[in-house]
Protein backbone atom coordinates (compact mmCIF):
# COMPACT_ATOMS: atom_id res chain seq x y z
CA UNK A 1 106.29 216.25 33.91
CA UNK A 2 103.42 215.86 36.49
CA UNK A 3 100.66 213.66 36.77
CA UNK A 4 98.72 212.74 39.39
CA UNK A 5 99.28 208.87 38.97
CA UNK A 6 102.98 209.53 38.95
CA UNK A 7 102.79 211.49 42.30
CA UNK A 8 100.65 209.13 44.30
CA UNK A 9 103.55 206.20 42.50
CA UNK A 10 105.92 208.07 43.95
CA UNK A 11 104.71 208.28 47.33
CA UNK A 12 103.97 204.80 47.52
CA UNK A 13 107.76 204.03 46.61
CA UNK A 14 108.93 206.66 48.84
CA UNK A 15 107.16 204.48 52.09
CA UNK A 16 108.54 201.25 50.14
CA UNK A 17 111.23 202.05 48.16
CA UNK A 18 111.84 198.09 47.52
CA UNK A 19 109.10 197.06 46.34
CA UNK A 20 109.45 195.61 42.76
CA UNK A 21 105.93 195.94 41.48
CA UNK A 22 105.43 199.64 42.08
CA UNK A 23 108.47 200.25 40.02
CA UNK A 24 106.69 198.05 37.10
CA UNK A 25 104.00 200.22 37.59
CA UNK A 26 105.69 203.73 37.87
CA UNK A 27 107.94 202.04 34.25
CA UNK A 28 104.50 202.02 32.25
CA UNK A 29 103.23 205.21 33.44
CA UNK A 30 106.90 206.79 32.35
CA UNK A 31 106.69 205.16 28.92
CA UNK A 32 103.17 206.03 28.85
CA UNK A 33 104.97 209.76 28.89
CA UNK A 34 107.62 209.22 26.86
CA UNK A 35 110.02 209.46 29.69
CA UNK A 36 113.31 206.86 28.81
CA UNK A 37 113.76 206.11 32.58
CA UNK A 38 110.34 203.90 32.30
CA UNK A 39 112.77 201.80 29.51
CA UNK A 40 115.39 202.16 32.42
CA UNK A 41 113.60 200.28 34.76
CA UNK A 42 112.24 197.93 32.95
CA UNK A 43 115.68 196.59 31.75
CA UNK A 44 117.17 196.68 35.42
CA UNK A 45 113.91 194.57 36.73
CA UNK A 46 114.80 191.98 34.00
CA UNK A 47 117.32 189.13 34.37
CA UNK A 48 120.44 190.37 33.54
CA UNK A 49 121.56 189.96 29.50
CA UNK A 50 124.71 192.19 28.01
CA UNK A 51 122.00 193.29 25.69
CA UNK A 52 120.81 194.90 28.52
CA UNK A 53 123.34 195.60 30.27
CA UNK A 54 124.50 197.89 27.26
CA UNK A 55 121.36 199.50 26.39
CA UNK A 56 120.87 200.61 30.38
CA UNK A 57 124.15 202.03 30.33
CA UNK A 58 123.41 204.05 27.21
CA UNK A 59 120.21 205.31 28.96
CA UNK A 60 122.48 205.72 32.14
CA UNK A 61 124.67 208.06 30.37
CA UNK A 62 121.37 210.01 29.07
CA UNK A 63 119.93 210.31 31.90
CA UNK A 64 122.77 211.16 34.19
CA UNK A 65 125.51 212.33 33.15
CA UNK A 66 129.01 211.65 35.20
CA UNK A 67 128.77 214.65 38.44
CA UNK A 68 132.21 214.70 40.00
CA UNK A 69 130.43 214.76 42.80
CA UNK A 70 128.95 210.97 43.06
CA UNK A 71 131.22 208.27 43.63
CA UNK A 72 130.18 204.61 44.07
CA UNK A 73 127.23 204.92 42.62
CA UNK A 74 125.14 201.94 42.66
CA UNK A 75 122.01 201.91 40.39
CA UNK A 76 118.68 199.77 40.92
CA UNK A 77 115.69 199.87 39.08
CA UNK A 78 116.06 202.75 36.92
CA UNK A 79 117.34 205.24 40.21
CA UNK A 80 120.60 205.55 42.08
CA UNK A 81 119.93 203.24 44.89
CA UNK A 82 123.37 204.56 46.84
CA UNK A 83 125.83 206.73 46.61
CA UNK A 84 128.96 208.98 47.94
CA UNK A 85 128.86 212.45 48.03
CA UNK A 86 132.64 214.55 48.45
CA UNK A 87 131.78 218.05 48.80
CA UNK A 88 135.17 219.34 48.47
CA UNK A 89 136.21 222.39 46.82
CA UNK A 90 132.54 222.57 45.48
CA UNK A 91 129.48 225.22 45.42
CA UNK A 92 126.71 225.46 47.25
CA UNK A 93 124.96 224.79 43.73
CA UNK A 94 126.76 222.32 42.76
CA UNK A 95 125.91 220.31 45.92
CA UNK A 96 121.95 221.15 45.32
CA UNK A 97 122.06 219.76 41.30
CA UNK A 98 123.40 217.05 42.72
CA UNK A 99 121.69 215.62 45.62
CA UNK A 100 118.63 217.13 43.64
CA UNK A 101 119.08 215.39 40.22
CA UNK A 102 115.87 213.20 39.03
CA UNK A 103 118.23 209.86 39.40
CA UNK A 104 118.51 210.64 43.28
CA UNK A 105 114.76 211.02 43.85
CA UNK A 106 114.62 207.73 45.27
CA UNK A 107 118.60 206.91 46.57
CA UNK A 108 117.82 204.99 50.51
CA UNK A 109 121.62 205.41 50.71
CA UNK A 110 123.89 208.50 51.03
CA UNK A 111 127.43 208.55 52.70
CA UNK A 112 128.85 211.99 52.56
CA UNK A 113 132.58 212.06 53.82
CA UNK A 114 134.38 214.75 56.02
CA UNK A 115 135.67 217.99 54.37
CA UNK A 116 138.09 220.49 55.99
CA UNK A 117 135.36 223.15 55.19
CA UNK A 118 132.90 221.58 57.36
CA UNK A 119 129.49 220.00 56.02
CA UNK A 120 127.00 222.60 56.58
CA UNK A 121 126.38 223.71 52.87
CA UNK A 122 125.37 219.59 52.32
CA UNK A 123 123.31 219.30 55.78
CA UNK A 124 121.77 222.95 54.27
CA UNK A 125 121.25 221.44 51.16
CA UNK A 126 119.86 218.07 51.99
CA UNK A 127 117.27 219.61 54.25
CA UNK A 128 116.16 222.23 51.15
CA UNK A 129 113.06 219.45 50.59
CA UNK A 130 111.49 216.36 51.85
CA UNK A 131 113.72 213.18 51.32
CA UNK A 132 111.29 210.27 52.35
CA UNK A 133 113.22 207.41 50.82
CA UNK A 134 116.27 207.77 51.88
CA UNK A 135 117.08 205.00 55.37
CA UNK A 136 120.47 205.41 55.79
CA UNK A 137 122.60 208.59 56.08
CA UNK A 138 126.32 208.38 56.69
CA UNK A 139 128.06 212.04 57.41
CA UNK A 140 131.49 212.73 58.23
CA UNK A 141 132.94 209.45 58.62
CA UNK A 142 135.63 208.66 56.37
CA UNK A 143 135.83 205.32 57.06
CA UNK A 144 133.79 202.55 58.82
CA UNK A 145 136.71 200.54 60.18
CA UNK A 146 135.89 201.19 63.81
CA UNK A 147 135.09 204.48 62.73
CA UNK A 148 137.51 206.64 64.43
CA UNK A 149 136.87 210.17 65.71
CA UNK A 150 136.85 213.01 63.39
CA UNK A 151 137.72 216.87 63.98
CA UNK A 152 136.54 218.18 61.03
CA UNK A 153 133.16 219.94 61.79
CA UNK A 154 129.85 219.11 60.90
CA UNK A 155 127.29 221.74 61.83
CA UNK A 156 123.88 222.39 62.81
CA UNK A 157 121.32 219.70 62.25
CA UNK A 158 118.60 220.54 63.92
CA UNK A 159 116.78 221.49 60.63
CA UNK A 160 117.15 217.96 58.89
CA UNK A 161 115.81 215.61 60.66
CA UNK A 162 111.64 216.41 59.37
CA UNK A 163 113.03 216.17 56.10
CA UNK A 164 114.32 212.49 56.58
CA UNK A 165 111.00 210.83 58.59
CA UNK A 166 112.00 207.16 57.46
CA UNK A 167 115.71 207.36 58.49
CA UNK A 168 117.03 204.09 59.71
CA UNK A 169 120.64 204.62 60.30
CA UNK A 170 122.23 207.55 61.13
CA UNK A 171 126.53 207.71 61.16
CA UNK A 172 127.70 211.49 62.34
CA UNK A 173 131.49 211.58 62.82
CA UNK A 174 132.56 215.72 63.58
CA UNK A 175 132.76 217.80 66.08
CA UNK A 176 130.73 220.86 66.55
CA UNK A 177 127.54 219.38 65.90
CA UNK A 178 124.31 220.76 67.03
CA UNK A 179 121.07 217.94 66.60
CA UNK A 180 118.26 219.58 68.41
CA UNK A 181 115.26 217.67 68.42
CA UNK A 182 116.14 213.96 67.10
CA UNK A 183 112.77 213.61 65.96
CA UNK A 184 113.47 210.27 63.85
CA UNK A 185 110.90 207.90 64.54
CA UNK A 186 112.08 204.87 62.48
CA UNK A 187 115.84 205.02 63.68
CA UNK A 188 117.04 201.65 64.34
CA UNK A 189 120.87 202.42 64.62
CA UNK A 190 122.30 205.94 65.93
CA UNK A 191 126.37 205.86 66.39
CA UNK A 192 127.92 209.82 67.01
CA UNK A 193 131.56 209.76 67.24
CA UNK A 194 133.45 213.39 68.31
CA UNK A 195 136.84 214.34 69.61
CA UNK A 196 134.83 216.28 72.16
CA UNK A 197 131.06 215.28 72.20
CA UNK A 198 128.89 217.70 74.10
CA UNK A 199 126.36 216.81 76.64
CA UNK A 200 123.73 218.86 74.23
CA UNK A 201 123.97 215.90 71.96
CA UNK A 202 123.45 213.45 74.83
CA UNK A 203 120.79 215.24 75.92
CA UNK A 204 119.50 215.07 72.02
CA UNK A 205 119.42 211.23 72.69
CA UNK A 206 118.12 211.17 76.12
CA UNK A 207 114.66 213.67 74.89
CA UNK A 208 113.68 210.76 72.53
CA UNK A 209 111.93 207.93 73.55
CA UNK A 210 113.51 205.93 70.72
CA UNK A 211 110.86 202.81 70.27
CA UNK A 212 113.07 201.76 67.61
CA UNK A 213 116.35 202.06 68.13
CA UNK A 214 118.34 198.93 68.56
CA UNK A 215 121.90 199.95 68.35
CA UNK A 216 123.63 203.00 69.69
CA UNK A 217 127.00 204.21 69.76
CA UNK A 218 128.84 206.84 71.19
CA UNK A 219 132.65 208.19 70.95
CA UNK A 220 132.87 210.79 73.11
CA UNK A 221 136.76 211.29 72.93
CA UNK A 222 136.75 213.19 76.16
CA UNK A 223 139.11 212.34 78.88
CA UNK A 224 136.33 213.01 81.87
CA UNK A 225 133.00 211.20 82.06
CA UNK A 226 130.03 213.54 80.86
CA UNK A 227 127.49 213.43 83.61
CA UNK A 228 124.55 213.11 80.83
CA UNK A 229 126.74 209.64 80.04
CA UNK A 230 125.11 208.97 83.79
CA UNK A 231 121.96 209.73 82.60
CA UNK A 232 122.06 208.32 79.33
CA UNK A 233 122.84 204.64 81.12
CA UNK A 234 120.03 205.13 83.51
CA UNK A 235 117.88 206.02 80.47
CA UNK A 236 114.99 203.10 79.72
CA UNK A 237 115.92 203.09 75.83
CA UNK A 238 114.20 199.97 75.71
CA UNK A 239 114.69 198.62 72.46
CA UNK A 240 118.46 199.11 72.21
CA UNK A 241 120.18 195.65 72.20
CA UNK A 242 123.88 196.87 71.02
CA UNK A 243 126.02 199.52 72.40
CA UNK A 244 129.45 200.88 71.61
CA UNK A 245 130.99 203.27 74.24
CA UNK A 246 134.42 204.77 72.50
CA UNK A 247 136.29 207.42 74.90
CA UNK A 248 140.28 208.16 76.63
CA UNK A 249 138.08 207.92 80.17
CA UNK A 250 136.16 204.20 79.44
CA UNK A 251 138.13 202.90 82.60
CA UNK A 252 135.97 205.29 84.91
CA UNK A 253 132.81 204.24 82.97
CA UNK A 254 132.81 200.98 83.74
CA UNK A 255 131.39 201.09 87.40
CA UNK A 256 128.36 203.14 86.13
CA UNK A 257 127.80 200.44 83.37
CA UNK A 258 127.98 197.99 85.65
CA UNK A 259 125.15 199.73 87.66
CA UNK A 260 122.72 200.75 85.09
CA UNK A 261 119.67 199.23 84.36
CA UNK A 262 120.38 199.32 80.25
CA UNK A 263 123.24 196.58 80.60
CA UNK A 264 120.87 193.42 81.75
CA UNK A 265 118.84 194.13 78.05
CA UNK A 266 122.01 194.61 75.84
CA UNK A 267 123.28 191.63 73.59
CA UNK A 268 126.10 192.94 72.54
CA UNK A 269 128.60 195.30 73.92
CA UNK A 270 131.46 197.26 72.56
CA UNK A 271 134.07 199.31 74.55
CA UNK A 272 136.62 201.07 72.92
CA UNK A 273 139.89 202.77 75.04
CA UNK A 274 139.65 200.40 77.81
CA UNK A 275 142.91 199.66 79.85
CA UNK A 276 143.77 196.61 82.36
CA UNK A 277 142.44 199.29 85.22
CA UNK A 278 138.94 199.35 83.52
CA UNK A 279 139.02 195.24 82.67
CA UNK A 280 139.78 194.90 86.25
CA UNK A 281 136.39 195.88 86.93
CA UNK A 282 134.68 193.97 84.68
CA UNK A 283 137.15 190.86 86.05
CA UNK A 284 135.27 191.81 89.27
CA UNK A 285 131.94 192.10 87.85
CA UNK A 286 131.97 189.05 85.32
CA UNK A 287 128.45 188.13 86.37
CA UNK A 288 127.01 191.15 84.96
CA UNK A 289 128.12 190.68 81.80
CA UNK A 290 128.14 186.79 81.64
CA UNK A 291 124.41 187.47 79.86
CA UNK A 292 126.08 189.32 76.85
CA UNK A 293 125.65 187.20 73.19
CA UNK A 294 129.04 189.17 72.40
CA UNK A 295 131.48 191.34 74.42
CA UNK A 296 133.67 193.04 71.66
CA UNK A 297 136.81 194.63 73.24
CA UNK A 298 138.97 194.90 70.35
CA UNK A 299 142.11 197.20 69.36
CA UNK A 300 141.76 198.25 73.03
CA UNK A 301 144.84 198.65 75.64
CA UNK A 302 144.68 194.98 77.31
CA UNK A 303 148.12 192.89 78.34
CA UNK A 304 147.94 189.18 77.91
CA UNK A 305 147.74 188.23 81.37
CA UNK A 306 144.01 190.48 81.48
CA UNK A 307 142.45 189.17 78.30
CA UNK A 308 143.02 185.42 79.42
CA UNK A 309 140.79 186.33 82.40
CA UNK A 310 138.29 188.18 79.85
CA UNK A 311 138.04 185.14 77.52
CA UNK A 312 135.31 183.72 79.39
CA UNK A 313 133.36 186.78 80.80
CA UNK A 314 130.15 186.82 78.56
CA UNK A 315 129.15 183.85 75.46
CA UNK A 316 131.64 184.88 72.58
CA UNK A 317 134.29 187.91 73.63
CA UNK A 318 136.50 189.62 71.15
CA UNK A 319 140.01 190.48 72.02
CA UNK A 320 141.94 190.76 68.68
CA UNK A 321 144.27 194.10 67.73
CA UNK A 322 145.23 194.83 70.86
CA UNK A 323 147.52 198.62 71.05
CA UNK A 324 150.74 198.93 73.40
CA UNK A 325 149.71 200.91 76.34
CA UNK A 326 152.39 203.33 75.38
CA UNK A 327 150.82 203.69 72.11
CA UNK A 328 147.72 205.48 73.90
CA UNK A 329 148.04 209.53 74.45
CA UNK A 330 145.28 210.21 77.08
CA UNK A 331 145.77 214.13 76.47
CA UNK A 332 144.34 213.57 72.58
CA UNK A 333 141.03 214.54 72.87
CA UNK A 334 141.18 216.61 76.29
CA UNK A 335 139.16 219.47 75.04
């Protein structure tokens, strides 16, 4: 079914894909067709009834039947609005009908967990057309508490990011990841998190000139400080207001941090693997980080004695979770 109102409907939901009266307006002109979504919508703008409620789920079930695929699928306004996507043990076809299917068309949410097979049959199939709507993309991470590093792979990139020009947040967890050009233009939060992250995909972050970004975060795994890391701190990224640094050599970093020119403009900071050698430094440097709004140095390697000194370094400074030194095996991700 085409129609020229329908296509310039659904590019005006694509740039706005919350906007409540287009999808009144795109409901009559699917009824007008005969198409039982435009019912769809209509009873998932309305105040919630279990009328309703029943007859959308009936249409639900029409419309899309249960893919194996999907988890956590959360519906608004006649479309998936979010969802999971587990790849394992799947087809490349199966992946396509999914991510494909006429619910997804306007989904602003996709998480897509790590597979032992790697996720470049998804990263293929997500860039086979245009996906406009969608804002936030989560790939490889399994979980989002703290997000720890992953060493399942992810794969090359480089041929996604046109297809996604309103992307707001972008998660990548994996190794072996190639992002060429991060041509993104709306990203406002950008976290990469790799047992061994290469200085390509620093030097993916330091081409941009990243207007919007206001939160970036890195896990680099490493146990030896990438030189791009130098370069990335000396970088202007002037919007960026949070930072996460995760990494087995943070204690080294800190002196460059300390130095760079990004620190005086961040809000927040967040350091991940730091020891009482690296807190040391900041003990020593407490005025340049007595600006921050929030220093967050949880589940990191700190004794007692060093966090009672840290308590007061910056506004509001987060020490909770703390690991036994012994507990940390610097050799982990020494790739």
């Amino acid at each position: 079914m085409t129609d020229d109102k329908l296509v310039q409907l659904s590019a005006a939901i694509d740039a706005d894909p919350c906007d409540r009266e287009l999808y009144e307006v795109y409901a009559d002109e699917l009824q007008r067709h005969g198409d039982p979504r435009g019912e769809l919508i209509v009873l998932q703008l309305a105040e919630v009834t279990p009328d309703r409620e029943e007859r959308a789920r009936v249409l639900i079930d029409t419309l899309f039947p249960a893919s194996p695929l999907l988890h956590r699928c959360q519906w608004r306004w006649g479309f998936l609005e979010s969802a999971e996507l587990h790849v394992r043990d799947t087809t490349a076809e199966a992946i396509h009908d999914a991510l494909d299917h006429p619910s997804m068309r306007f989904a602003t949410e996709l998480w897509i967990p790590a597979t032992e097979g790697g996720l470049q049959p998804v990263i293929d199939a997500l860039a086979g057309r245009p996906r406009p709507a969608l804002q936030h993309l989560v790939l490889g991470v399994t979980s989002l508490d703290d997000q720890p590093a992953t060493s399942h792979d992810l794969g090359s990139l480089s041929h996604l990011w046109a297809r996604l020009p309103n992307l707001q947040t972008l998660l990548l967890a994996g190794q072996n990841l190639t992002l060429g050009a991060l041509t993104l233009p709306r990203l406002r939060f950008l976290d990469i998190d790799s047992i061994a992250l290469r200085p390509d995909a620093i030097d993916a972050v330091l081409r941009e000139p990243w207007s919007e970004l206001t939160s970036l975060a890195l896990g680099f795994g490493t146990s030896s400080i990438p030189e791009t890391l130098r370069d990335l701190l000396a970088h202007p990224l002037p919007a960026v207001r949070s930072m996460m640094l995760r990494g087995t050599f943070i204690d080294d970093v800190i002196d460059v941090l300390i130095r760079s020119p990004m620190l005086g403009r961040l809000r927040k900071l967040s350091i991940r693997g730091l020891t009482d050698r690296g807190a040391a430094r900041i003990l020593a440097h407490a005025d340049a980080f007595a600006h921050l709004a929030k220093l967050d140095l949880v589940r990191n390697y700190l004794t007692p004695e060093v966090m009672t000194g840290l308590a007061s370094v910056a506004k509001e400074v987060l020490l909770a979770d703390q690991q036994d030194p012994i507990e940390r095996d610097p050799d982990l991700y020494d790739y």
